[in-house]
C-alpha atoms as a PDB file:
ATOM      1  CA  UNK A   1     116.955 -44.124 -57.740  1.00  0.00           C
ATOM      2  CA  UNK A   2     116.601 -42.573 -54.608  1.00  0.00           C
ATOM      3  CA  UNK A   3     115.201 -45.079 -51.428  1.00  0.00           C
ATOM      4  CA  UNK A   4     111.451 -44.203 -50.494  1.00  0.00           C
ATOM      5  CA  UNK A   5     110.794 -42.462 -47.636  1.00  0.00           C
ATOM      6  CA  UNK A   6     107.753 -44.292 -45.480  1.00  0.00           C
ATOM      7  CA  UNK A   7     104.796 -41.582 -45.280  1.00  0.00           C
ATOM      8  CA  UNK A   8     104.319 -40.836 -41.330  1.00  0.00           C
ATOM      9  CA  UNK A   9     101.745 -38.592 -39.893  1.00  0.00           C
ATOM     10  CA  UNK A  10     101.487 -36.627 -36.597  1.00  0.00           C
ATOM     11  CA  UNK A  11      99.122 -34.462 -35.169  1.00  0.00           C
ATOM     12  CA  UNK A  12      98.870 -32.441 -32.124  1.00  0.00           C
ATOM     13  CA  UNK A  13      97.855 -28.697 -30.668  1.00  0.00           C
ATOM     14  CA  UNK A  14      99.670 -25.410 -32.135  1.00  0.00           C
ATOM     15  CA  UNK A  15     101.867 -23.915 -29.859  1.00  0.00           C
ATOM     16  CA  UNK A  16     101.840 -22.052 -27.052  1.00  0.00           C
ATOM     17  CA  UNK A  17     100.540 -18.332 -28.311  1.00  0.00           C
ATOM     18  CA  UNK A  18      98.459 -19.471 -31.053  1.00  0.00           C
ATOM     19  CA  UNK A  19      95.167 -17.903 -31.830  1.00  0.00           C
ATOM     20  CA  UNK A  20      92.518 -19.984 -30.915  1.00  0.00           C
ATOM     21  CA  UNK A  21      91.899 -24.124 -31.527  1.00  0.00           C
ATOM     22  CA  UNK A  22      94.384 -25.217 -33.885  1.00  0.00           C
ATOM     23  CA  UNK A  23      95.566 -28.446 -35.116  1.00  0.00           C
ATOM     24  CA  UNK A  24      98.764 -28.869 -36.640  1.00  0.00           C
ATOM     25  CA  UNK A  25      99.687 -32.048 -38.722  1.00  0.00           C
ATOM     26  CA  UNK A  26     102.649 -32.667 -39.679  1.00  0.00           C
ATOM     27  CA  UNK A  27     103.469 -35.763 -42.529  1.00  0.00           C
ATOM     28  CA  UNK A  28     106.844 -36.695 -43.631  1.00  0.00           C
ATOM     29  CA  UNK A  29     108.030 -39.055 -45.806  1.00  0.00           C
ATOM     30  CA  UNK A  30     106.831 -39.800 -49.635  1.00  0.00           C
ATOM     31  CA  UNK A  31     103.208 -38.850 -50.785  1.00  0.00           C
ATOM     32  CA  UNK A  32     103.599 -41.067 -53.819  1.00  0.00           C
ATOM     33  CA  UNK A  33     101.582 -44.047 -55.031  1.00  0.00           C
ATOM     34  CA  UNK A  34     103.464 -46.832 -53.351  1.00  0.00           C
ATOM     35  CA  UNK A  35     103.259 -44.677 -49.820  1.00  0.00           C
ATOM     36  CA  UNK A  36      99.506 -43.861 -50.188  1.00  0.00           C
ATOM     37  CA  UNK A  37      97.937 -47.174 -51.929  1.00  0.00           C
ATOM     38  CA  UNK A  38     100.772 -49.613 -51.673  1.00  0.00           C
ATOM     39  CA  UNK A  39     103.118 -51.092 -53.890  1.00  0.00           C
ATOM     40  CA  UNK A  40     100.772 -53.100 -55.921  1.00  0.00           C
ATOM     41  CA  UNK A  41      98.719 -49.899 -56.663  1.00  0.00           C
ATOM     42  CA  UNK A  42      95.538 -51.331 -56.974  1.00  0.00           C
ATOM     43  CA  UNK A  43      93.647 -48.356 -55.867  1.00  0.00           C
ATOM     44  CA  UNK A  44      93.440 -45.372 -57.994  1.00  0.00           C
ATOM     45  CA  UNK A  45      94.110 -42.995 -55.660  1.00  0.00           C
ATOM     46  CA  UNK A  46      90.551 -41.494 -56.140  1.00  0.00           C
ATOM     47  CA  UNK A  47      88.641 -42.304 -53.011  1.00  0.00           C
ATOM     48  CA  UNK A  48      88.711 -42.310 -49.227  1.00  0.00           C
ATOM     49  CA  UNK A  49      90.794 -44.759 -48.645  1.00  0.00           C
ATOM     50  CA  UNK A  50      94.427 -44.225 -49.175  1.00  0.00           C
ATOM     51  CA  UNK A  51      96.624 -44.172 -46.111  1.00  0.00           C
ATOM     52  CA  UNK A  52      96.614 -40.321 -45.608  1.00  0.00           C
ATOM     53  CA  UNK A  53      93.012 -40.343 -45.539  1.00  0.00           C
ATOM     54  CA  UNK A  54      92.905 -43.424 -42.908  1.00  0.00           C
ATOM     55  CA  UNK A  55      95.775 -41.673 -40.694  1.00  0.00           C
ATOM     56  CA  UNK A  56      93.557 -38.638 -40.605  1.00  0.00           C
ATOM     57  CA  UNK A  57      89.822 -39.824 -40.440  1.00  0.00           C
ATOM     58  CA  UNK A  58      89.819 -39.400 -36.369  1.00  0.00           C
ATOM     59  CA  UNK A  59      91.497 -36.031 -36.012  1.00  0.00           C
ATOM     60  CA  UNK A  60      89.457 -34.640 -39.095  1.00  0.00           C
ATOM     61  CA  UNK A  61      85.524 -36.231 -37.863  1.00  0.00           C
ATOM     62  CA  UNK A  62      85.647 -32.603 -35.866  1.00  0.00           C
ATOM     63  CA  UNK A  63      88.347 -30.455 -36.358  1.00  0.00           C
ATOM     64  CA  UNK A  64      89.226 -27.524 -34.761  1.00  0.00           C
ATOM     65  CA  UNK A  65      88.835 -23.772 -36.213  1.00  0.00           C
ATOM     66  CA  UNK A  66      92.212 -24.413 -37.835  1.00  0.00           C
ATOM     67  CA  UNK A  67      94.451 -27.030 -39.137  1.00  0.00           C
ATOM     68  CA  UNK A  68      97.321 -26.379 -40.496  1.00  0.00           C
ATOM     69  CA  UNK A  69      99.217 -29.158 -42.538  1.00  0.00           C
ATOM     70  CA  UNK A  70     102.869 -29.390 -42.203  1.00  0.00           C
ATOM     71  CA  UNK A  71     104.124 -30.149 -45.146  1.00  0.00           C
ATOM     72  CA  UNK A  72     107.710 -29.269 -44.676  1.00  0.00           C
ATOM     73  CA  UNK A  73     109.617 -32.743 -44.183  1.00  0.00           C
ATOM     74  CA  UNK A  74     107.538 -34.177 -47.564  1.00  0.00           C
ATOM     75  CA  UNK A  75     110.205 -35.962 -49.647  1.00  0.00           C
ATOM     76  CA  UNK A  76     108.772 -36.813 -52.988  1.00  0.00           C
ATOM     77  CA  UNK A  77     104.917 -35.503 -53.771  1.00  0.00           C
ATOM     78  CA  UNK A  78     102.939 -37.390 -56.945  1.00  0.00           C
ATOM     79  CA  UNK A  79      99.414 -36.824 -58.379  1.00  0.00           C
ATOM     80  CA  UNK A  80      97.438 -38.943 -55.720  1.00  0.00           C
ATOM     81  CA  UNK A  81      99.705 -37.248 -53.117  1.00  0.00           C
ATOM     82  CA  UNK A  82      98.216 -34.040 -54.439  1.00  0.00           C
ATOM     83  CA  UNK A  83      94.381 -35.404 -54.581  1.00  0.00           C
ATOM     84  CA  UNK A  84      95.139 -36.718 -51.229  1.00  0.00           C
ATOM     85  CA  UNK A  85      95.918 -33.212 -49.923  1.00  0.00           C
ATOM     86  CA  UNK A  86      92.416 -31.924 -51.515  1.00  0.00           C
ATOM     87  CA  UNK A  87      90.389 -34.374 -49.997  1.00  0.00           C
ATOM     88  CA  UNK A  88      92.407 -33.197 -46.564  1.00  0.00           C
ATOM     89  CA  UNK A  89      90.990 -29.797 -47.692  1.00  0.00           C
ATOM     90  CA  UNK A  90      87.692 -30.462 -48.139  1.00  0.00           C
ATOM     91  CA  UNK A  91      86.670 -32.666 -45.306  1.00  0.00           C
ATOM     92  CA  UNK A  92      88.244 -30.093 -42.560  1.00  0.00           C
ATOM     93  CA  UNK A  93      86.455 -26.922 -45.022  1.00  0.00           C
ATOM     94  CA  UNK A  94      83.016 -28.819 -44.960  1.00  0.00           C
ATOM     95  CA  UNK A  95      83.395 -29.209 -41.338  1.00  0.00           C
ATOM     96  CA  UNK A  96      83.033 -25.759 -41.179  1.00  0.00           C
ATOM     97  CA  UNK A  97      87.261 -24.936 -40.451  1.00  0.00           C
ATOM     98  CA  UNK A  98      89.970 -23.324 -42.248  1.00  0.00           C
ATOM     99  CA  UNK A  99      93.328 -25.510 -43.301  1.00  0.00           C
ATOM    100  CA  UNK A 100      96.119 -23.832 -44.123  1.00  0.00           C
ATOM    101  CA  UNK A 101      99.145 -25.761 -45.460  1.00  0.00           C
ATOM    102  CA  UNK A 102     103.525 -25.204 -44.713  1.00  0.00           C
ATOM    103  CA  UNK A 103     106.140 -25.802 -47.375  1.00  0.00           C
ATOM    104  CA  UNK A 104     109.211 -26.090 -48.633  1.00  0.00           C
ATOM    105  CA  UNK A 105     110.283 -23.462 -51.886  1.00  0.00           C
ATOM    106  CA  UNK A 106     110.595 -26.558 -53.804  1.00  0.00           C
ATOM    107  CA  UNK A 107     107.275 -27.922 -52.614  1.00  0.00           C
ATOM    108  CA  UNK A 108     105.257 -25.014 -53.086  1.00  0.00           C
ATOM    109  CA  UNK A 109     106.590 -24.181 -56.390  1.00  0.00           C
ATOM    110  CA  UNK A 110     105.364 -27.862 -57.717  1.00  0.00           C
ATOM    111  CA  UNK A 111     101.820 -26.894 -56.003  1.00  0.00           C
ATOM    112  CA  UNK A 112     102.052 -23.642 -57.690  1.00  0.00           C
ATOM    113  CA  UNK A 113     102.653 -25.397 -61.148  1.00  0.00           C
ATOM    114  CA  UNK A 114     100.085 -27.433 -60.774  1.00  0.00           C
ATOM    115  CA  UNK A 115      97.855 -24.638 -59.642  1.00  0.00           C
ATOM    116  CA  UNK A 116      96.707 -25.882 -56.766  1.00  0.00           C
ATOM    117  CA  UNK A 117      97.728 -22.415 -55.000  1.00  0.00           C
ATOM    118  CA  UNK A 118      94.469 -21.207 -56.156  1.00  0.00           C
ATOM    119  CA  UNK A 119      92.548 -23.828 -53.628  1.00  0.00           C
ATOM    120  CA  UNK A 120      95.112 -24.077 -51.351  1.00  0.00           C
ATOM    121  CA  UNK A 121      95.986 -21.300 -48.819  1.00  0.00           C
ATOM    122  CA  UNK A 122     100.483 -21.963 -48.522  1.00  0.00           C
ATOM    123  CA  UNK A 123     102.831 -20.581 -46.211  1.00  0.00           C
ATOM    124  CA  UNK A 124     106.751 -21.090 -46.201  1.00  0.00           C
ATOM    125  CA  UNK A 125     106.593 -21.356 -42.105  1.00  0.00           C
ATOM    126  CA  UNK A 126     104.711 -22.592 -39.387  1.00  0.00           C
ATOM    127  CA  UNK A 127     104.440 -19.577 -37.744  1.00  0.00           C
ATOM    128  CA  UNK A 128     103.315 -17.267 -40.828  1.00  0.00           C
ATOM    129  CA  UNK A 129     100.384 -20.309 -41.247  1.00  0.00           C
ATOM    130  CA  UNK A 130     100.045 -19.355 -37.701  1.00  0.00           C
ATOM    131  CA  UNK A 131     100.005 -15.548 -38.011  1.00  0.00           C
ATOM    132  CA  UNK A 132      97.860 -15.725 -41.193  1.00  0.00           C
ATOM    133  CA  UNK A 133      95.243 -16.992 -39.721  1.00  0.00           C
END
């Protein structure tokens, strides 16, 4: 079995050239159940607590016109990894922004199985997420 990958999480402004206030986060790592909750797992992965959502809960309080979620150095996605993402979603969309999200084929095909392209607007680059704006 492959060794996890710890989750880490970045943010910071687009670059230079980008239309308008942007935010771009990047996370890395494994958005599994031991990454997000912790290895015992007591959490179900359902709430507002997991790590993603505590990395993020300062950036998103007022986020920009646009965020766009790097998604591109993700090693291993799971379920709450997915839910996780959603709640990402929804906090910067009820804020009144857009959130766009950048993948890997691999990782946007499992989104697209799952049919979470539907909610979710995905981009294979940075700079189409940028551009499609």
């Amino acid at each position: 079995m492959p060794k996890q990958q710890p989750m880490t999480v970045t943010t910071g402004p687009a670059p230079a050239g980008a239309k308008g206030e942007t935010l771009i986060v990047t996370i890395a790592g494994d958005l599994g159940i031991n990454a997000l909750v912790g290895p015992a797992g007591q959490h179900s992965g359902i709430g507002e607590d997991t790590a993603l959502d505590k990395a993020l809960a300062d950036r998103l309080s007022n986020p920009p016109a646009l965020v766009v979620v790097d998604l591109t150095e993700v090693a291993y996605l799971a379920s709450v990894g997915m839910g996780a993402l959603l709640r990402l979603k929804k906090k910067v969309e009820d804020a009144g922004s857009r959130v766009h999200f950048v993948g890997t084929e691999g990782l946007t095909k499992l989104l697209k199985y799952s049919h979470l392209d539907k909610v979710m607007k995905l981009h294979p680059t940075l700079e189409s997420a940028l551009a499609g704006a």
